[in-house]
Protein backbone atom coordinates (compact mmCIF):
# COMPACT_ATOMS: atom_id res chain seq x y z
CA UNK A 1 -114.05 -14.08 -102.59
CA UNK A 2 -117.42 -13.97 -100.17
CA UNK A 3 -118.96 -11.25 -102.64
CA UNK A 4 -118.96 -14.11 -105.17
CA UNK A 5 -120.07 -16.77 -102.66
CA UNK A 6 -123.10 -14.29 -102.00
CA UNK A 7 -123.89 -14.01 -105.56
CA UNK A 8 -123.68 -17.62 -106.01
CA UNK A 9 -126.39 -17.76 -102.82
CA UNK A 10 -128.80 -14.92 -104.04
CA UNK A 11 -128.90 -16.87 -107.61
CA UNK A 12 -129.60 -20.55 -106.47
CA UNK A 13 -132.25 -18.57 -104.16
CA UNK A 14 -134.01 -17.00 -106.62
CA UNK A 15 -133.49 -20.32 -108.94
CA UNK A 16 -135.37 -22.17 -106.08
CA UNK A 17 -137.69 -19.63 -105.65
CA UNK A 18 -140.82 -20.41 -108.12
CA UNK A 19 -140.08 -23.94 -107.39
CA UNK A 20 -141.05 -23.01 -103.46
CA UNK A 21 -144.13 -20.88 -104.24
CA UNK A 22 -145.43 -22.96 -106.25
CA UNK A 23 -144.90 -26.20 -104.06
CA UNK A 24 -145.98 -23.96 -101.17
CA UNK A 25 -149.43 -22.92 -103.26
CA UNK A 26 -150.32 -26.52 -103.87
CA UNK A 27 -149.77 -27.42 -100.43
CA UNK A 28 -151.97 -25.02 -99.04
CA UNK A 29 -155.06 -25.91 -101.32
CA UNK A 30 -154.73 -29.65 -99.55
């Protein structure tokens, strides 16, 4: 099923995402 493997992308993306703004925030105050 690759419309389920796509969902299964999109949602560990957007689980990562806040993670990676936030790690990309701190890093640019350095």
């Amino acid at each position: 099923m690759p419309l389920q493997g796509m969902v299964k992308y999109y949602y560990s993306v957007v689980a990562i995402l806040p993670e990676y703004l936030k790690f990309r925030e701190i890093f640019e105050k350095r």
